[in-house]
N, C-alpha and C. Protein backbone atom coordinates (compact mmCIF):
# COMPACT_ATOMS: atom_id res chain seq x y z
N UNK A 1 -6.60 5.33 -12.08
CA UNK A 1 -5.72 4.20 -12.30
C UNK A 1 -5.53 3.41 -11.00
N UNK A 2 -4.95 2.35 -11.36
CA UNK A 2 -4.42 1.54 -9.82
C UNK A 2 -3.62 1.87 -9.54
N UNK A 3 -3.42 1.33 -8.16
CA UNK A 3 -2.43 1.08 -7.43
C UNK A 3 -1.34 0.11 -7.68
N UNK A 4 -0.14 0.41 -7.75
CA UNK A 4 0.72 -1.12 -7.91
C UNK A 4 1.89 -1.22 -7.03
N UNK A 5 1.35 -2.11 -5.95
CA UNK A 5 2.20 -2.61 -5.04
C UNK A 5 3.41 -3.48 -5.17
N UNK A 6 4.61 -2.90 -5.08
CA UNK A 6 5.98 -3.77 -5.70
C UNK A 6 7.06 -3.69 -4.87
N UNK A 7 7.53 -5.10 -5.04
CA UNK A 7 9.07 -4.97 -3.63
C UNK A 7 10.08 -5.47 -4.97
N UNK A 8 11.28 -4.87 -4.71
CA UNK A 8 12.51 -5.18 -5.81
C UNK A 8 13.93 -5.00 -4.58
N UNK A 9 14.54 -5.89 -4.46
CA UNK A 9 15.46 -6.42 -3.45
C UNK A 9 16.80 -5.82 -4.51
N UNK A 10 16.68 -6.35 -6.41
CA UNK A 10 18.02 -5.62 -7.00
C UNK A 10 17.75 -4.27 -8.28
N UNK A 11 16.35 -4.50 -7.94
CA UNK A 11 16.16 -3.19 -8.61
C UNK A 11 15.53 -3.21 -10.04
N UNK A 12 15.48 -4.43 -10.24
CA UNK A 12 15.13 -5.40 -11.89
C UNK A 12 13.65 -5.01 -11.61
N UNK A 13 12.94 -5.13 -10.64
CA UNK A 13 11.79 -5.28 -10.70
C UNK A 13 10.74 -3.83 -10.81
N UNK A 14 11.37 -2.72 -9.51
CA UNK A 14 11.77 -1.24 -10.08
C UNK A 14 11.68 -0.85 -11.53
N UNK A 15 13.00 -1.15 -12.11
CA UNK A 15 12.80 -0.73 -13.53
C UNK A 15 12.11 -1.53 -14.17
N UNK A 16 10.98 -2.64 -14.22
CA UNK A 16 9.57 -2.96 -14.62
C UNK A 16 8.95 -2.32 -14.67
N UNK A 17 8.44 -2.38 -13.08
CA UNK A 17 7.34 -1.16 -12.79
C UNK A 17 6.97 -0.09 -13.39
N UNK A 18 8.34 0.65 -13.24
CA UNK A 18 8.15 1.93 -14.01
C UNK A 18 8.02 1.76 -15.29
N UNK A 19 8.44 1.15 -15.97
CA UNK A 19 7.75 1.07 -17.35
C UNK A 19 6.37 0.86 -17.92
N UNK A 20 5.94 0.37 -16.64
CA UNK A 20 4.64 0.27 -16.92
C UNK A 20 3.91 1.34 -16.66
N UNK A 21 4.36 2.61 -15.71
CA UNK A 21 3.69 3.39 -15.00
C UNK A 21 3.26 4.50 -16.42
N UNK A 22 2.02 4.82 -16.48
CA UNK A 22 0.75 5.54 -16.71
C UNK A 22 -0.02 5.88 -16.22
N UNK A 23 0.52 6.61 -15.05
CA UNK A 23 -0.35 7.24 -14.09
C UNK A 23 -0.77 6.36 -12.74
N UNK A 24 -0.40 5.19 -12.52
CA UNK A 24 -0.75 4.27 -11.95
C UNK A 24 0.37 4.78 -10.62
N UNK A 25 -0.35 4.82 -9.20
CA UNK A 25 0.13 4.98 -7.89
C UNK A 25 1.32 4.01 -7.44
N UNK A 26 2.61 3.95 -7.84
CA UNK A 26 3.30 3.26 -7.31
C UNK A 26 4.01 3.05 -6.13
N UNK A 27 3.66 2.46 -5.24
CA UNK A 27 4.36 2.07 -3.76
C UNK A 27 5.12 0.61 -3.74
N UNK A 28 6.90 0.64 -3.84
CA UNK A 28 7.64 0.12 -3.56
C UNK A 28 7.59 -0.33 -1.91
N UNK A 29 7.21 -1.47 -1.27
CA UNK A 29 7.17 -2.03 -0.12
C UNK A 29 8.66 -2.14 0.06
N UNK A 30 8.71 -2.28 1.24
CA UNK A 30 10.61 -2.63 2.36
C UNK A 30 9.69 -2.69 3.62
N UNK A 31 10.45 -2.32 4.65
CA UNK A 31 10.63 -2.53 6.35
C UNK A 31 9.63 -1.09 6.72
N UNK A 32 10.31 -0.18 6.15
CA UNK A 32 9.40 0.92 6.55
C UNK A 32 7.97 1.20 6.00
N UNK A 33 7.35 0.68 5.35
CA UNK A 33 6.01 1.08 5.12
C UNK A 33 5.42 -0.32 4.52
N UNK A 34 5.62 -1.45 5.16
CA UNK A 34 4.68 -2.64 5.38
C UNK A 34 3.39 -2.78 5.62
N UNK A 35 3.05 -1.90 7.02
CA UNK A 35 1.99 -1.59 7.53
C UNK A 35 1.25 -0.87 6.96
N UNK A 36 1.12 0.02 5.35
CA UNK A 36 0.49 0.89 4.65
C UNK A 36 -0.71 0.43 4.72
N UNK A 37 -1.67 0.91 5.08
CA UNK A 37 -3.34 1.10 4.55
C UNK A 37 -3.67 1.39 3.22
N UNK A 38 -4.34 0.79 2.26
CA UNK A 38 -4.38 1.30 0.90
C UNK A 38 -5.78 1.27 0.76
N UNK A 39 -6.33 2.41 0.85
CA UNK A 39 -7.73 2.36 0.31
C UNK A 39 -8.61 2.23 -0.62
N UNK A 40 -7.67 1.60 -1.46
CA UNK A 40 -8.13 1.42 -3.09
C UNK A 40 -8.04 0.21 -3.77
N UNK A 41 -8.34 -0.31 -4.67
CA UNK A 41 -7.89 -1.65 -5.36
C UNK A 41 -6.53 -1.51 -5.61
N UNK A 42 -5.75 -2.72 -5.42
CA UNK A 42 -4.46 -2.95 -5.82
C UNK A 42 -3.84 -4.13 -6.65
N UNK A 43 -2.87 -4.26 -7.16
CA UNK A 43 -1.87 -4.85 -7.92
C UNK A 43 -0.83 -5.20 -7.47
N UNK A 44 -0.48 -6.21 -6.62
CA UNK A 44 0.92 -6.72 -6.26
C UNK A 44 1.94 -7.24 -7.41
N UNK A 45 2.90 -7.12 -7.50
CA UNK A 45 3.99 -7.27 -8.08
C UNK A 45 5.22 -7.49 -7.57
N UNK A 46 5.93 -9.16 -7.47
CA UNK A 46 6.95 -9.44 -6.58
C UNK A 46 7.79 -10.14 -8.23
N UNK A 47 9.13 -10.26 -7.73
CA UNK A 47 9.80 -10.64 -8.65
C UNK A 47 9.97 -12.56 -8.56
N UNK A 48 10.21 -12.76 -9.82
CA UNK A 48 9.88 -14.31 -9.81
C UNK A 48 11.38 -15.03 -10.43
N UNK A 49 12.79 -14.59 -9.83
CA UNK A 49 13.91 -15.01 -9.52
C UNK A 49 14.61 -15.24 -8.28
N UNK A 50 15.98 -15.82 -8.39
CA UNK A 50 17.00 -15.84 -7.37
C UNK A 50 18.79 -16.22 -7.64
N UNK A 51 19.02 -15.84 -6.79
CA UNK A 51 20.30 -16.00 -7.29
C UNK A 51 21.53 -16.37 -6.16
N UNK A 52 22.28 -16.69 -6.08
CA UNK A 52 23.26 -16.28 -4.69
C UNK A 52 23.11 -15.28 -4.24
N UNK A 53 23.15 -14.26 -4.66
CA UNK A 53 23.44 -13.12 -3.54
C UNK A 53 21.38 -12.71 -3.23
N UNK A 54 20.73 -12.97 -3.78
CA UNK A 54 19.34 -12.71 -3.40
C UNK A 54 18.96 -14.05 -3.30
N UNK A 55 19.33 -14.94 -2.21
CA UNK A 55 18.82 -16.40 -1.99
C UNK A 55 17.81 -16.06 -0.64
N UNK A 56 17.49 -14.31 -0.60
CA UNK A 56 16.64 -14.57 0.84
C UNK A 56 14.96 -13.42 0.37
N UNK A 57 14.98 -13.83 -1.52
CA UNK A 57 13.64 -13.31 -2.01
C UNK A 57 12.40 -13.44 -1.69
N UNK A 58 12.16 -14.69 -0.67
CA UNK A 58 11.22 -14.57 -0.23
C UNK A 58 10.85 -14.10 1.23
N UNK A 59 11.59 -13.34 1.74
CA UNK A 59 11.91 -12.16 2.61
C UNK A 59 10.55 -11.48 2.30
N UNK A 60 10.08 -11.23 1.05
CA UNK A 60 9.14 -10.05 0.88
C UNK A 60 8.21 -10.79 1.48
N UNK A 61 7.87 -12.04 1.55
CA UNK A 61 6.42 -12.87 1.56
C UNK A 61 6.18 -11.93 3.08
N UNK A 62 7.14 -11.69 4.41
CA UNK A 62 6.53 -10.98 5.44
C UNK A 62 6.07 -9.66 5.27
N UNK A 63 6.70 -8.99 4.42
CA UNK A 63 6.37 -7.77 4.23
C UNK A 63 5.22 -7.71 3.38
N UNK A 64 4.37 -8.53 2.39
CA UNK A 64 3.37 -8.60 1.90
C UNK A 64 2.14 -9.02 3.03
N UNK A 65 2.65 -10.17 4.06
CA UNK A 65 1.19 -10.36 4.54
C UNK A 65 1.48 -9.29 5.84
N UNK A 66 2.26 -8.53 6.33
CA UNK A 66 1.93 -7.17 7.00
C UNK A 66 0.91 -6.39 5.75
N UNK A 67 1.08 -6.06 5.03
CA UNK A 67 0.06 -5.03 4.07
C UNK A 67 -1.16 -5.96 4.16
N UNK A 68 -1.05 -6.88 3.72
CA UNK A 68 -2.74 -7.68 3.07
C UNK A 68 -3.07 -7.43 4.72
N UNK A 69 -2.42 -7.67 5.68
CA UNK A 69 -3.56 -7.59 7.36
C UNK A 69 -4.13 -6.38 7.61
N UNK A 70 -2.85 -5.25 7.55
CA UNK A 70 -3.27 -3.82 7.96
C UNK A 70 -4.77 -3.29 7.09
N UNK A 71 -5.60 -3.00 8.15
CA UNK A 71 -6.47 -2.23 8.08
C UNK A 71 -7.46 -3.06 6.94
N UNK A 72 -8.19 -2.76 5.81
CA UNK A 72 -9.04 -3.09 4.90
C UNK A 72 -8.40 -3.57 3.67
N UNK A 73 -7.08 -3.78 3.62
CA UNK A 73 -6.51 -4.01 2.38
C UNK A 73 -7.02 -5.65 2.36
């Protein structure tokens, strides 16, 4: 199965994911593991809202192009 790469800031996006999961490798991105190497094909998955209190969602966009640079991803 794939990989599915996902950041969730309130957690909406989390309980997606997992619904979808069938065996599929899930890695939730944040601050600490940006820099991941993934040696496999992947699936990004970012959430496509905002609100007042999450008016800073596109926060993830740094933490996505740290992954897409590191290493072969």
């Amino acid at each position: 199965m794939a990989t599915i790469v996902y950041y969730s800031q309130t957690d909406k996006t989390n309980k997606f994911v997992h619904k979808l999961d069938e065996g599929h490798n899930l890695i939730q991105i944040d601050e600490s593991n940006s820099f991941t190497e993934i040696n496999e094909p992947f699936i990004i998955i970012v959430p496509a809202y905002a609100t007042e209190e999450v008016n800073d969602l596109y926060g993830a966009e740094a933490l996505f192009e740290a992954l897409l640079e590191t290493g072969d991803n």
